[in-house]
Protein backbone atom coordinates (compact mmCIF):
# COMPACT_ATOMS: atom_id res chain seq x y z
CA UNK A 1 -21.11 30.95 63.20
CA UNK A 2 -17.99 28.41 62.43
CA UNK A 3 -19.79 25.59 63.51
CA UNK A 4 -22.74 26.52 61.26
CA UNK A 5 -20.05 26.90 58.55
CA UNK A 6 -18.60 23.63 59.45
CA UNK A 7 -21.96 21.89 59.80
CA UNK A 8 -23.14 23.59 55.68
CA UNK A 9 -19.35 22.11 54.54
CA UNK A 10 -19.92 18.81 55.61
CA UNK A 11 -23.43 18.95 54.61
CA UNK A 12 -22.31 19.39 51.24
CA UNK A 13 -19.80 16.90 51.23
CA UNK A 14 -22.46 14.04 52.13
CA UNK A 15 -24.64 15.37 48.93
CA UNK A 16 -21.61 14.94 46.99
CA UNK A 17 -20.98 12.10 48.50
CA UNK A 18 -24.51 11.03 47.38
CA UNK A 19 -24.16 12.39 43.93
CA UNK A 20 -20.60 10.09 43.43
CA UNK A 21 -22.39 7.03 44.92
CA UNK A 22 -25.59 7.13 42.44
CA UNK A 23 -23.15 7.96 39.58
CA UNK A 24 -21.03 4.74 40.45
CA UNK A 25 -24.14 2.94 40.82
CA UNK A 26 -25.81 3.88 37.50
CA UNK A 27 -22.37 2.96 35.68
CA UNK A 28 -22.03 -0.16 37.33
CA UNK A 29 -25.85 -0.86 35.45
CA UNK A 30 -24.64 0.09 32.44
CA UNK A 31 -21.30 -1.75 32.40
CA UNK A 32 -23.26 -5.04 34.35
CA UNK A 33 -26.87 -4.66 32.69
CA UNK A 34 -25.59 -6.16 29.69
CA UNK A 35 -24.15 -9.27 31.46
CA UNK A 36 -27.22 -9.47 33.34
CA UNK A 37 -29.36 -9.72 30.10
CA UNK A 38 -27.26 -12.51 29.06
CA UNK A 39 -27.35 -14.17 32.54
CA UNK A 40 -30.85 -14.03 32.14
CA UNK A 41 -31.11 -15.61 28.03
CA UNK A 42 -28.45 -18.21 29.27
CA UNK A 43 -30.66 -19.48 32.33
CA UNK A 44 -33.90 -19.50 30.11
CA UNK A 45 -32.25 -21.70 27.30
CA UNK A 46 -30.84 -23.73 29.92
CA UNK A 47 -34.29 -24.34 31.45
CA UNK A 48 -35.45 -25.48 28.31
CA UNK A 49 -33.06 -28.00 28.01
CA UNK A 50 -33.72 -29.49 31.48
CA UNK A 51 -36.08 -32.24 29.80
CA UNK A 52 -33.81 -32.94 27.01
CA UNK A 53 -30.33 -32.80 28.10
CA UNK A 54 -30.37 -32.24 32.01
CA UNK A 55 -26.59 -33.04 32.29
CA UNK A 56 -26.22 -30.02 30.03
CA UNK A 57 -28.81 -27.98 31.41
CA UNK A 58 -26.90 -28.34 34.88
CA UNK A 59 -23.67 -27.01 32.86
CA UNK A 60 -25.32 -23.95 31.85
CA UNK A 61 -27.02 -23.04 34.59
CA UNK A 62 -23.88 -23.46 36.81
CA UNK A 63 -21.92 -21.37 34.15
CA UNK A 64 -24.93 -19.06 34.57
CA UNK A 65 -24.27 -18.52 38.66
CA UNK A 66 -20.35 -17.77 37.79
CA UNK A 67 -21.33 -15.30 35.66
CA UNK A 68 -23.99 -13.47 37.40
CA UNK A 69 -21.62 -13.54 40.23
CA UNK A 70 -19.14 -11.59 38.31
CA UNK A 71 -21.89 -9.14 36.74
CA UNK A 72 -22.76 -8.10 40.01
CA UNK A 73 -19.58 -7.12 41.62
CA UNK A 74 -19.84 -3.43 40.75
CA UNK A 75 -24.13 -3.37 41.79
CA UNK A 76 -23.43 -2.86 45.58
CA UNK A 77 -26.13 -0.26 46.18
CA UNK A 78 -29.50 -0.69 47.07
CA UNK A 79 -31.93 -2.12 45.87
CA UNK A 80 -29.54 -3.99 43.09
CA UNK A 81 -27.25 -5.58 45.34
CA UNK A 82 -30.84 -7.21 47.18
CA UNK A 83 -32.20 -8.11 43.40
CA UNK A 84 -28.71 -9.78 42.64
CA UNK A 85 -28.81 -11.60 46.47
CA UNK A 86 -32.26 -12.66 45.04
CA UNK A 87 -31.95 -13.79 41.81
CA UNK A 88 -28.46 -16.03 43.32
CA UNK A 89 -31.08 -17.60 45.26
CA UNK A 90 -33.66 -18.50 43.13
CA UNK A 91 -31.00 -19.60 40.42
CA UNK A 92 -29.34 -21.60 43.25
CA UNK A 93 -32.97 -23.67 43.41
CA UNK A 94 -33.08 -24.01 39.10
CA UNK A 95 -29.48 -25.33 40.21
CA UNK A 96 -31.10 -27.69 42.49
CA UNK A 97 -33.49 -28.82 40.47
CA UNK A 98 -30.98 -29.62 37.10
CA UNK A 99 -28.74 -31.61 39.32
CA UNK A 100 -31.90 -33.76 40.58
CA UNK A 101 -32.68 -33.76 36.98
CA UNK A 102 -29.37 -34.98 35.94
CA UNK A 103 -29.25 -37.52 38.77
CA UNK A 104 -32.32 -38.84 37.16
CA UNK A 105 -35.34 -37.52 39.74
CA UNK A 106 -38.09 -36.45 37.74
CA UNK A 107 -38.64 -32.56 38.70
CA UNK A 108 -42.21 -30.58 38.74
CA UNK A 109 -42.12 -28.24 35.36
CA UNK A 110 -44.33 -26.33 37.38
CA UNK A 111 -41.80 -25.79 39.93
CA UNK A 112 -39.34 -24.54 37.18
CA UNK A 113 -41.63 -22.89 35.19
CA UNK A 114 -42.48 -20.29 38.89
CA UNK A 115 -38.39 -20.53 39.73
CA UNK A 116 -38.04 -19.30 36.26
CA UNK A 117 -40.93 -16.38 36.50
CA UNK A 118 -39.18 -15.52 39.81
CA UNK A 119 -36.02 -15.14 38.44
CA UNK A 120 -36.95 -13.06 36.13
CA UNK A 121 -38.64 -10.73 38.74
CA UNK A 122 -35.73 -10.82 40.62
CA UNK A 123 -33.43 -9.27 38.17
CA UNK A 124 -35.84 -6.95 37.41
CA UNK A 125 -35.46 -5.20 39.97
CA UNK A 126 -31.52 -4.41 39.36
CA UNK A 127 -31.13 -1.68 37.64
């Protein structure tokens, strides 16, 4: 009978445990979402300067990694810390691709154009 007591206790614990664990998550998306939205408007203006100005393009987007770097330190649950490990990717590639811009290569739009679709999709799927 104790161990069936002991095993309910603990039982309950872990669902608190779970309980605590969404709640942190869901404030973490509200506190980060916002930064995240920005992330996202910073990296598409930043794109569209590519052509234009691809030394400043490279600036922004750079600036951009920083910041989603710091909007995702409190999204450590699944599946937002995967879409964060995602999008850090694909913006690492639009990285990639300013700095060959910058250096003078000329870079596929439609190569940007998908990097910027997938980035979109990736942070999509963080909160």
């Amino acid at each position: 009978m104790l161990a069936t007591f002991a095993g309910a206790v603990l039982t309950g614990c872990s669902a608190v445990s779970d309980i605590v664990a969404g709640e942190v998550n869901n404030a973490a998306c509200a506190v980060g979402s916002g930064a995240i939205e920005q992330v996202a408007s910073d990296v598409t203006t930043a794109i569209g300067d590519i052509a234009v100005d691809p030394a400043a393009s490279l600036a922004a987007l750079t600036a951009a990694e920083g910041a989603l770097g710091v909007a995702a330190v409190g999204l450590t649950a699944e599946p937002a810390a995967s879409a964060i490990e995602d999008a850090k990717a694909t913006l690492g590639e639009l990285v990639a691709l300013a700095r060959d811009a910058s250096d003078g290569i000329q870079v596929d739009e439609k190569e940007i154009a998908a990097l910027l679709k997938q980035f979109s999709a990736d942070l999509s799927g963080v909160c």
